[in-house]
Protein backbone atom coordinates (compact mmCIF):
# COMPACT_ATOMS: atom_id res chain seq x y z
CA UNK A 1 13.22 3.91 16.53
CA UNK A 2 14.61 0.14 15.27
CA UNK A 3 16.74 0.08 18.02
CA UNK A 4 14.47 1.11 20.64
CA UNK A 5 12.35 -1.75 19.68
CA UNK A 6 15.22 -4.12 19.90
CA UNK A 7 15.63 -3.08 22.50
CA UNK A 8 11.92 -4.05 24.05
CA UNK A 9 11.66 -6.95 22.09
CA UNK A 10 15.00 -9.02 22.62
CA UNK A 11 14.34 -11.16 25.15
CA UNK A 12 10.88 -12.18 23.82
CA UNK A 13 12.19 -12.91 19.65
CA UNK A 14 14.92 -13.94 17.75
CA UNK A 15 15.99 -10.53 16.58
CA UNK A 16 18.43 -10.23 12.87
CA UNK A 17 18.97 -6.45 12.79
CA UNK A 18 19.64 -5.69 9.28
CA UNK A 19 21.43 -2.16 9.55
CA UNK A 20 23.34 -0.78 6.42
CA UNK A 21 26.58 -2.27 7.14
CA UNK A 22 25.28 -5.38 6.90
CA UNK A 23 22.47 -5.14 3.83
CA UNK A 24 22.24 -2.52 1.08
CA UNK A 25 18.08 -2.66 0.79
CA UNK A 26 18.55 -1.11 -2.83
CA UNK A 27 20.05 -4.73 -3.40
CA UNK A 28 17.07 -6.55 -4.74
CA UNK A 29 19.11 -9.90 -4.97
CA UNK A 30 21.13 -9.44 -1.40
CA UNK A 31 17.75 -8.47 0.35
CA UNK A 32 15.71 -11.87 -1.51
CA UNK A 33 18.89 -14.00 -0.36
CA UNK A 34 19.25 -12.63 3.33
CA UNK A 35 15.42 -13.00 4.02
CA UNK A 36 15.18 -16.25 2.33
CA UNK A 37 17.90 -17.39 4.45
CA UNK A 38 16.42 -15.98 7.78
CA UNK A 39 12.68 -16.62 6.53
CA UNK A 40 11.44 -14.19 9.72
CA UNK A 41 7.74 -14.23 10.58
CA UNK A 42 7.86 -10.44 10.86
CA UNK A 43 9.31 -7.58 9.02
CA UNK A 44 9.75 -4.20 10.37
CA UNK A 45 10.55 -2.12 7.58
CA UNK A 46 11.36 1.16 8.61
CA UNK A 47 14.86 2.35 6.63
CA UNK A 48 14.42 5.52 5.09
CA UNK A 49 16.25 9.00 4.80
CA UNK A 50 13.86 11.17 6.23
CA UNK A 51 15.36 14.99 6.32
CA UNK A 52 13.64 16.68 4.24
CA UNK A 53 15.75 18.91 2.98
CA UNK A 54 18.24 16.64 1.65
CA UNK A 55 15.75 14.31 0.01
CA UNK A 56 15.10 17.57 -1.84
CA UNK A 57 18.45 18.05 -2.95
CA UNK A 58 19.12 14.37 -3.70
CA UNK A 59 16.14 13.33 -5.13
CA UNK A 60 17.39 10.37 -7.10
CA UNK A 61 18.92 8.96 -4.02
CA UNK A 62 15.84 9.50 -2.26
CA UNK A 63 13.80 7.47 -4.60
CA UNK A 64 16.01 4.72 -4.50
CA UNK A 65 16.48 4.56 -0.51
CA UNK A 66 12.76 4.56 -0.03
CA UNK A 67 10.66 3.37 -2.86
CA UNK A 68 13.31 0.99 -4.47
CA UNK A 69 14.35 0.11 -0.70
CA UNK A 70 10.65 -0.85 0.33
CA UNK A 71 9.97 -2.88 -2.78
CA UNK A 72 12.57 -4.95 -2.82
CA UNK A 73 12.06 -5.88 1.31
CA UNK A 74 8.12 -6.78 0.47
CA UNK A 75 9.45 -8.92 -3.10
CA UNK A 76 11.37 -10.60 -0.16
CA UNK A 77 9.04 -10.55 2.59
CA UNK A 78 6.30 -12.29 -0.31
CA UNK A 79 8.50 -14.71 -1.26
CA UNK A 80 8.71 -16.10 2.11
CA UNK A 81 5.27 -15.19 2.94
CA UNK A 82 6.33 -13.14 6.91
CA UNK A 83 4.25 -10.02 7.69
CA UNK A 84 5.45 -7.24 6.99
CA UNK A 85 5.38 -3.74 9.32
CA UNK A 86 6.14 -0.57 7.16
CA UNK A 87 6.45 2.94 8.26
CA UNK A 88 5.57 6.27 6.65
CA UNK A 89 4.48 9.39 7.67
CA UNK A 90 2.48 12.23 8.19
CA UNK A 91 4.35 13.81 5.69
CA UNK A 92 2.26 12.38 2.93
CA UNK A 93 -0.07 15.13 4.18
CA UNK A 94 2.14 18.23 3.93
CA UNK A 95 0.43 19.12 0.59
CA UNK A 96 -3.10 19.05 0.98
CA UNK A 97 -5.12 21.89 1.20
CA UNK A 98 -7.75 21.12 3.79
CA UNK A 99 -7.44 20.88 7.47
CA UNK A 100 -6.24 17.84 9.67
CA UNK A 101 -6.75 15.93 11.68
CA UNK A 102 -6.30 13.89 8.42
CA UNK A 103 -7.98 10.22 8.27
CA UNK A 104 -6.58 6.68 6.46
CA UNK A 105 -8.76 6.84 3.98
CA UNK A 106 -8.47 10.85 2.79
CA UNK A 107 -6.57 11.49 -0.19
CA UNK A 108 -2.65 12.23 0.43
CA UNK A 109 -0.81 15.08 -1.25
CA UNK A 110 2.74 15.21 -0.81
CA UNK A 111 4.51 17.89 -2.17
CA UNK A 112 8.32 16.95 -0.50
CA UNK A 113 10.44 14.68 -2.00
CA UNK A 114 10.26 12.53 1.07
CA UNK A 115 6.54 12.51 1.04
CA UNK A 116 6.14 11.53 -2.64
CA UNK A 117 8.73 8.75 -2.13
CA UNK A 118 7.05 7.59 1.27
CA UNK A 119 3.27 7.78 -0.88
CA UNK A 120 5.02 5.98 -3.71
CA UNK A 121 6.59 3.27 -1.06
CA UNK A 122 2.91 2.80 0.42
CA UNK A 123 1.03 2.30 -3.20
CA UNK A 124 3.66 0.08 -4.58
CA UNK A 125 4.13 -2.43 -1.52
CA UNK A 126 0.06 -2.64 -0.87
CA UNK A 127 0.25 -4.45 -4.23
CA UNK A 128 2.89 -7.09 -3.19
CA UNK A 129 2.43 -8.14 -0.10
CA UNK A 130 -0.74 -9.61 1.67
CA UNK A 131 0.11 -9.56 5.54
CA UNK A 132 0.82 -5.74 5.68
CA UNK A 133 0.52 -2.96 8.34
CA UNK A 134 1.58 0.27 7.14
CA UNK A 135 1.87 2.65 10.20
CA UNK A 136 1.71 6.39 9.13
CA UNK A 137 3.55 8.03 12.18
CA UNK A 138 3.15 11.50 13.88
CA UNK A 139 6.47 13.28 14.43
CA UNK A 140 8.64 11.08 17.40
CA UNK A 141 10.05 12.43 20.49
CA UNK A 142 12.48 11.32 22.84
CA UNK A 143 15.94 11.97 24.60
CA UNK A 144 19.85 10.37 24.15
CA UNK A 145 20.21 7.40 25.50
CA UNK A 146 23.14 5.45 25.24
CA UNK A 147 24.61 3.07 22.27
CA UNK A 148 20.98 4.12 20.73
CA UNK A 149 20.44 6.94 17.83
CA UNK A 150 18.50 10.10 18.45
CA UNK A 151 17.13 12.03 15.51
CA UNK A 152 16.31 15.52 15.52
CA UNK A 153 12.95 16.18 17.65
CA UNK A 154 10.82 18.51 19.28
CA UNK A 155 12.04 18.04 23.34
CA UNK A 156 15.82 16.82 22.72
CA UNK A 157 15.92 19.98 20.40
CA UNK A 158 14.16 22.11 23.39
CA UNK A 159 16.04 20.59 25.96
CA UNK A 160 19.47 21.65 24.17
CA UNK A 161 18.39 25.04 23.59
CA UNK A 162 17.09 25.90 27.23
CA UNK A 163 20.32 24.27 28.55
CA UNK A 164 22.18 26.86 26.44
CA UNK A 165 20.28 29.40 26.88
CA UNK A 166 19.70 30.46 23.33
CA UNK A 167 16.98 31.85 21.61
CA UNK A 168 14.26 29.22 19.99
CA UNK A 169 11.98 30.62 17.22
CA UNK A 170 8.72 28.44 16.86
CA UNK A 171 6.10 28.70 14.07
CA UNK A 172 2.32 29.78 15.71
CA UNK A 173 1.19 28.62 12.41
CA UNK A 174 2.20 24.95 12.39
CA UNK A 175 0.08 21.93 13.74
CA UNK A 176 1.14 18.36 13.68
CA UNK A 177 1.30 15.36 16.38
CA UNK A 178 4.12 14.59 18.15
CA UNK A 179 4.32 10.92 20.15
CA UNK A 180 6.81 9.77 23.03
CA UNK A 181 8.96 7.39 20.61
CA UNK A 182 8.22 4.10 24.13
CA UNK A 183 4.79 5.10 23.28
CA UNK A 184 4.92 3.27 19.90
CA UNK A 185 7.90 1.08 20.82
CA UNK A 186 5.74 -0.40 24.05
CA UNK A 187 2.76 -1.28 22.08
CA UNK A 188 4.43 -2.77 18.79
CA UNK A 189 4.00 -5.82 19.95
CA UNK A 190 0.06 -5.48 19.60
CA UNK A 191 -0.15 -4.46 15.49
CA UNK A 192 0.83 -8.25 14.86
CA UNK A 193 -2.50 -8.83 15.80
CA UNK A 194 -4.22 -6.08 14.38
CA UNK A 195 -5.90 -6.49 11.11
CA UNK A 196 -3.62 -5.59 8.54
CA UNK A 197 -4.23 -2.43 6.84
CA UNK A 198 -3.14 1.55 6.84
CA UNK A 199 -3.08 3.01 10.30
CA UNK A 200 -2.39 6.68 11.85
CA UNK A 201 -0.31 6.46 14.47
CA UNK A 202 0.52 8.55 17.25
CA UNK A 203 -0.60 10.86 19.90
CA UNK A 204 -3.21 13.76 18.79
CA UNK A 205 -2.20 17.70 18.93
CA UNK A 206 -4.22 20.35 18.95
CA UNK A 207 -2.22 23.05 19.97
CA UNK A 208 0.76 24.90 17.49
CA UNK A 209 4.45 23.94 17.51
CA UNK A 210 5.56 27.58 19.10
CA UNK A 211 2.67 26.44 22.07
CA UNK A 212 4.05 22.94 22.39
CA UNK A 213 7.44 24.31 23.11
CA UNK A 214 6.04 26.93 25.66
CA UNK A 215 4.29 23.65 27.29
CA UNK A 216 8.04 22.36 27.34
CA UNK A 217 9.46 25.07 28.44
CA UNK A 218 7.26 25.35 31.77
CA UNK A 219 7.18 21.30 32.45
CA UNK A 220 11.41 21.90 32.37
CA UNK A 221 10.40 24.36 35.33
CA UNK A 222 10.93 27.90 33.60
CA UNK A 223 9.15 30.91 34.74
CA UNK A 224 7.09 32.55 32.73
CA UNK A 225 9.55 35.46 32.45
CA UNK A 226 12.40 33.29 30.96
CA UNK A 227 9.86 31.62 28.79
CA UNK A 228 9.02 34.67 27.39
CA UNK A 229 12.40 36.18 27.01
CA UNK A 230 13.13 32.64 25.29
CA UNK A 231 10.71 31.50 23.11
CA UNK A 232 9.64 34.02 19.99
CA UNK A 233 6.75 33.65 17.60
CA UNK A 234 7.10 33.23 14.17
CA UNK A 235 3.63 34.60 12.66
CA UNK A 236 5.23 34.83 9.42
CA UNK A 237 5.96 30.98 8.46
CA UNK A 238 3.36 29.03 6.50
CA UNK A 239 1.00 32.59 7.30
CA UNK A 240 -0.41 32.13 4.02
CA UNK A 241 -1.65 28.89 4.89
CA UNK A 242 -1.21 27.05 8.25
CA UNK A 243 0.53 23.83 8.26
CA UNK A 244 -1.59 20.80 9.48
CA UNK A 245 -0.65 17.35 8.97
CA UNK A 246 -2.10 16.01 11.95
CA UNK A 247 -3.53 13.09 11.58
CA UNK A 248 -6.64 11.55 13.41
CA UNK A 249 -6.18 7.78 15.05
CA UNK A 250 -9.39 6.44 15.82
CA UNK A 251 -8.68 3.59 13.63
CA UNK A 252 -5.95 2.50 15.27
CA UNK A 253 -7.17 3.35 19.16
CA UNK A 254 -10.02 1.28 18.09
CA UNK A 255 -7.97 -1.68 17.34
CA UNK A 256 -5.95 -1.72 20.70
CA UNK A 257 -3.29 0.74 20.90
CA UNK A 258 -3.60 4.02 23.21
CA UNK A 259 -1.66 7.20 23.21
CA UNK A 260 -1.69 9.61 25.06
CA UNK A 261 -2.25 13.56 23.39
CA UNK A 262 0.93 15.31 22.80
CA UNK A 263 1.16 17.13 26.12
CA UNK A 264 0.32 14.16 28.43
CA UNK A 265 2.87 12.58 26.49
CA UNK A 266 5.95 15.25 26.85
CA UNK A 267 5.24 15.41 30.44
CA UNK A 268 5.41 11.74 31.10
CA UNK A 269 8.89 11.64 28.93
CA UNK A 270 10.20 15.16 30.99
CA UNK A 271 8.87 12.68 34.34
CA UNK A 272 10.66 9.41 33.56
CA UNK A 273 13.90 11.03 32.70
CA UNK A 274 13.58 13.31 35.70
CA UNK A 275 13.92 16.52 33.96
CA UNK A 276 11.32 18.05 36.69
């Protein structure tokens, strides 16, 4: 998503895109020195190895990325006194027993690796830096585009598998929000006037992921038939207990930024890259 906001925000600020090559963010000392140097008015913090899966596996290197990482940028960002913008994630949610839509203030229980490290992240920086706006974000969405990354996501990953053809398996049982990636990146301008504090960001869901990707399917112009030939039902994931870390934005519609729900939102993205 960093450069998709670069890439909306260019012509308006003075931009110093600190991407590994150029800063190690476990470096306490290089991080201090390169922001002390700069001395930006606003940080957007959002480095972090997110698969899940692999912060499992690596937990050590996990820890270090995204706690370690995130302390050291708000040591820096405090020492220079710029705002900071920090990102975590729904994620922090995956644990809890109760059902979302979750709200800021209800208490988080992670139970991945990247979850407890994201948690950790949030607790430790809240402590160090005063001008703060942590932004826990749904699930983003969006489609290649060129000279910019594209992660893993619920319509680039639908996309590739109707194009092929091949079979996609999609959990009836699993509920989170998913937002159009330009419908954060449009509106960041607006949270440096926002009271600083813990938001949920993102479009609201209220349907399952194996029902999002039937909505998908049929924007992309599939018949029913195909659909149905294409998309199966896993009833068996998370049966014993649905998966639901949606989270509930009020907060954060109240303070000036608007999303659309989940399907408004895939069908403007399917629109604007004329996929209909």
């Amino acid at each position: 998503m960093g450069s998709r906001i670069i890439k909306v925000l260019h012509d308006k600020y003075e931009i110093f895109s600190a991407t590994s090559d150029k800063l190690d963010i476990t470096d306490e000392k290089r991080v201090l020195n390169l922001v002390k140097e700069l001395k930006p008015n606003f940080i957007i913090h959002g480095a972090a190895v997110a698969e899940t899966k692999f912060c499992d596996e690596n937990p050590e290197f996990a820890y270090n990325l995204n706690v370690n990482g995130a302390v050291n940028m708000a040591k820096a960002a405090d020492a220079v006194k710029s705002k900071m913008i920090f990102f975590s994630t729904e994620q922090i949610f995956n644990g809890n027993s109760g059902e979302g839509p979750f709200k800021e203030e209800d208490l988080a229980m992670a139970n991945t690796q990247y979850g407890k490290t994201k948690l950790e992240a949030e607790k430790k920086i809240l402590d160090i830096v005063e001008g703060l706006w942590i932004l826990r974000l749904t699930w983003m969405f969006g489609m290649p585009e060129r000279g910019l990354k594209i992660n893993p996501n619920i319509l680039w990953d639908t996309v590739k598998s109707a194009y092929r053809q091949q079979e996609i398996v999609a959990s009836v049982n699993e509920y989170r929000g998913m937002t159009y990636v330009y419908d954060l990146v449009d509106q960041i301008e607006k949270v440096f006037d926002m009271d600083r504090g813990i938001y949920h960001t993102g479009s609201e869901n209220n349907i399952s992921r194996y029902h999002t990707v039937k909505f998908i399917l049929k924007e992309l112009g599939l018949t029913e038939d195909r659909v149905d030939k294409m998309l199966i039902p896993d009833k068996e994931k998370y049966a014993d207990k649905n998966r639901d870390v949606r989270l509930g934005t009020l907060k954060i519609k109240s303070s000036g930024l608007a999303f659309d729900n989940t399907q408004e939102a895939l069908a403007k993205a399917i629109r604007e890259y004329s996929m209909c």
